[in-house]
N, C-alpha and C. Protein backbone atom coordinates (compact mmCIF):
# COMPACT_ATOMS: atom_id res chain seq x y z
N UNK A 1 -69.41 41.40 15.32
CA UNK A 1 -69.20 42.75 15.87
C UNK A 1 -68.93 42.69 17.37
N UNK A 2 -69.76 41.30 17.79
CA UNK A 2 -69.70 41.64 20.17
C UNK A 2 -67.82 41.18 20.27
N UNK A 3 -67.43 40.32 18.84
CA UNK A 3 -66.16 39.63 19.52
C UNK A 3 -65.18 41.05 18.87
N UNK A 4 -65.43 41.63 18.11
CA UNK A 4 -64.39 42.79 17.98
C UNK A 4 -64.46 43.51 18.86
N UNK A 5 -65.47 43.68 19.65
CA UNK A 5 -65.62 44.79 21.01
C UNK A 5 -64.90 44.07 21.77
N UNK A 6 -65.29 42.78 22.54
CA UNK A 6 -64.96 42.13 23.49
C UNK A 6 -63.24 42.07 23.00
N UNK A 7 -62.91 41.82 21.94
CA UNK A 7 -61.33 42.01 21.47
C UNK A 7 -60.54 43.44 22.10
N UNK A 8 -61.45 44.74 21.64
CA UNK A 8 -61.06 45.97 22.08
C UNK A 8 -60.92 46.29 23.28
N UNK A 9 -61.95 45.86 24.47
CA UNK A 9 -61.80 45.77 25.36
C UNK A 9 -60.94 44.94 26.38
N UNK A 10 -60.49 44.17 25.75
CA UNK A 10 -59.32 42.59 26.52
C UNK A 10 -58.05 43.78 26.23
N UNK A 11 -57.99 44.37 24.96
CA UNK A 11 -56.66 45.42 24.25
C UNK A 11 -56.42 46.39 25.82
N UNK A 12 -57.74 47.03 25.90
CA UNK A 12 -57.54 48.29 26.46
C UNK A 12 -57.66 47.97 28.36
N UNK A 13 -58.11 46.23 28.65
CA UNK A 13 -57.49 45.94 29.96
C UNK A 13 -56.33 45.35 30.01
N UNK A 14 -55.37 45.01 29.12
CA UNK A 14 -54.01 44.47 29.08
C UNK A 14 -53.14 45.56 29.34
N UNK A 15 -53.70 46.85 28.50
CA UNK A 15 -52.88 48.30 28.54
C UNK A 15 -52.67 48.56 29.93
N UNK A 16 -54.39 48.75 30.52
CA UNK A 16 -54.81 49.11 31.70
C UNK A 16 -53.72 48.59 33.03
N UNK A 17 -53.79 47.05 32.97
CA UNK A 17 -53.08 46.40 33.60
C UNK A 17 -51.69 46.19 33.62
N UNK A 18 -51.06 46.52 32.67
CA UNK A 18 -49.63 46.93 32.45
C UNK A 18 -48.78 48.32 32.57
N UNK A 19 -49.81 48.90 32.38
CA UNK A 19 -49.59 50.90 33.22
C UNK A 19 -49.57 50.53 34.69
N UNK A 20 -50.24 49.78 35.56
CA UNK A 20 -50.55 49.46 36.46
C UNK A 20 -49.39 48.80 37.43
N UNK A 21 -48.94 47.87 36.28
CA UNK A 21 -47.65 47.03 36.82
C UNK A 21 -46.25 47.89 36.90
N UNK A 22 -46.45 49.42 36.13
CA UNK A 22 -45.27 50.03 36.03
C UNK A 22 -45.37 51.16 36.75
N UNK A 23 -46.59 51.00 37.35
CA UNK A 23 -46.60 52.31 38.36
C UNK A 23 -46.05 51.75 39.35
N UNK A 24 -46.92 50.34 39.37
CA UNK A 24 -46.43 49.82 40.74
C UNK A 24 -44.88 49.28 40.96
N UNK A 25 -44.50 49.12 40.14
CA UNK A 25 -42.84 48.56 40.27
C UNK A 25 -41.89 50.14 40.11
N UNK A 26 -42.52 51.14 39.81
CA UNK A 26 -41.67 52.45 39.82
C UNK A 26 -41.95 52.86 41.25
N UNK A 27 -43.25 52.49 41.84
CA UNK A 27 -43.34 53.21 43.28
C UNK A 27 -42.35 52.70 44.46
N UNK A 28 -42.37 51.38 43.87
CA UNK A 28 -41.36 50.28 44.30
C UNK A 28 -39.76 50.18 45.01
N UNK A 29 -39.71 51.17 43.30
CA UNK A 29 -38.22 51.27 42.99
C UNK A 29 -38.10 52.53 43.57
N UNK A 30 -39.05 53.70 43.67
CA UNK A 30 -38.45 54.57 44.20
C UNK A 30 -38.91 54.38 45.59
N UNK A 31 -39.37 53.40 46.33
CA UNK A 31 -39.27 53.76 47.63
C UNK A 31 -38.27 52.93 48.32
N UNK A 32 -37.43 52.37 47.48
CA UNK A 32 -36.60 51.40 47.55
C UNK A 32 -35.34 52.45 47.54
N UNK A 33 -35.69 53.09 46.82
CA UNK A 33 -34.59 54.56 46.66
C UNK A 33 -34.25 54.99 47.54
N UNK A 34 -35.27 55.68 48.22
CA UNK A 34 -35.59 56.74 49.27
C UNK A 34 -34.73 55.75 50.66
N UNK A 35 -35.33 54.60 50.83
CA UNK A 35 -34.79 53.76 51.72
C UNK A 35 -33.48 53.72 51.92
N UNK A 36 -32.72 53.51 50.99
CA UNK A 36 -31.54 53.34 49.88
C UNK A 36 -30.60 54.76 50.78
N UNK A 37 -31.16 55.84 50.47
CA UNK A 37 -30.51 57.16 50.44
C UNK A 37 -30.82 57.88 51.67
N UNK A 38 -31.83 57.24 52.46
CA UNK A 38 -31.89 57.66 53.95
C UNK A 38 -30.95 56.85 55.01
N UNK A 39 -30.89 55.38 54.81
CA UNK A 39 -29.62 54.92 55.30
C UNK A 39 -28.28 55.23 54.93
N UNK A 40 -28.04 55.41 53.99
CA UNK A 40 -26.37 56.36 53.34
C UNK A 40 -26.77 57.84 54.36
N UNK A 41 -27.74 58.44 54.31
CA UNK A 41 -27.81 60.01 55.33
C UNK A 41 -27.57 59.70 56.80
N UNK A 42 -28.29 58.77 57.27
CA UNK A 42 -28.09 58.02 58.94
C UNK A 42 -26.89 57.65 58.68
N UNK A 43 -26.30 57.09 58.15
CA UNK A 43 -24.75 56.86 58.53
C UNK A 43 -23.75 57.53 58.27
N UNK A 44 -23.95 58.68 57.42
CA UNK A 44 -23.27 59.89 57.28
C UNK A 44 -23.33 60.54 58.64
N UNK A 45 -24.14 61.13 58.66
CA UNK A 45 -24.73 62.19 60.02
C UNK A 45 -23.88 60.89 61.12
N UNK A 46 -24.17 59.50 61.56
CA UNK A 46 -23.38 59.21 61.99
C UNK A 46 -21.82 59.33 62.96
N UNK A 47 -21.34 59.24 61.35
CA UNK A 47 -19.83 59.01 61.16
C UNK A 47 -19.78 60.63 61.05
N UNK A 48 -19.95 61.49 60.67
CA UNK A 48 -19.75 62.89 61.25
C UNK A 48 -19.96 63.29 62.86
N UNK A 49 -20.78 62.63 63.58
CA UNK A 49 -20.97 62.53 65.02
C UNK A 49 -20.23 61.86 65.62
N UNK A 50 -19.34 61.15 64.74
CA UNK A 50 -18.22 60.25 65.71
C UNK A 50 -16.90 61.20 65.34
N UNK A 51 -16.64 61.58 64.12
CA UNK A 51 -15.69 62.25 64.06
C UNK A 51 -15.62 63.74 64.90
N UNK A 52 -16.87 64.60 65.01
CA UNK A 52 -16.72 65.64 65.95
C UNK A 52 -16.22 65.18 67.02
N UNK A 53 -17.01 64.49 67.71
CA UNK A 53 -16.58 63.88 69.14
C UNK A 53 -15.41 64.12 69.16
N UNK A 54 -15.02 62.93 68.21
CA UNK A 54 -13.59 62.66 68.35
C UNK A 54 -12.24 64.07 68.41
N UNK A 55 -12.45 64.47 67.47
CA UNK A 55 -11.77 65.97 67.42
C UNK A 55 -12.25 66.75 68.32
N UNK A 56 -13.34 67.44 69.48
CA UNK A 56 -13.23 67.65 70.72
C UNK A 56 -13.06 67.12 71.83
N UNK A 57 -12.91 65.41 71.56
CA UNK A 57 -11.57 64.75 72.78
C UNK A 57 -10.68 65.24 72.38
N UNK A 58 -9.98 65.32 71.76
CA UNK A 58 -8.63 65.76 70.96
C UNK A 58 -8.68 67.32 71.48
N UNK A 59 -9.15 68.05 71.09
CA UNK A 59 -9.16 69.06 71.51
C UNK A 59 -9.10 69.33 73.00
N UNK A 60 -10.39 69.02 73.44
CA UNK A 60 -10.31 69.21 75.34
C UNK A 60 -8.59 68.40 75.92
N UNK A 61 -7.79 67.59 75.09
CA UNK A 61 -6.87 67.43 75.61
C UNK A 61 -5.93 67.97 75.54
């Protein structure tokens, strides 16, 4: 009966520990995201700050 418990319990820390591994590799991935999609925004905003410029040199001339 202790090794069917001790069985149930190894079950329900493998679960434990594998929910664990997919939180942690999703938190991962999405902050890998976020990273991802804030550098594409900084270089947007960018290259829109170079192009205004540029079109009010153009303009003031």
């Amino acid at each position: 009966m202790s090794s069917l418990l001790a069985l149930h319990r190894a079950i329900e820390y493998s679960l434990l520990s594998s929910l664990i591994v997919r939180l942690m590799n999703c938190r991962i991935a999405t902050t890998v995201a976020w990273c991802v999609v804030s550098a594409v925004g900084v270089l947007r905003m960018k290259c829109v700050q170079k192009s205004v410029t540029n079109t009010s040199k153009r303009v003031k001339t």
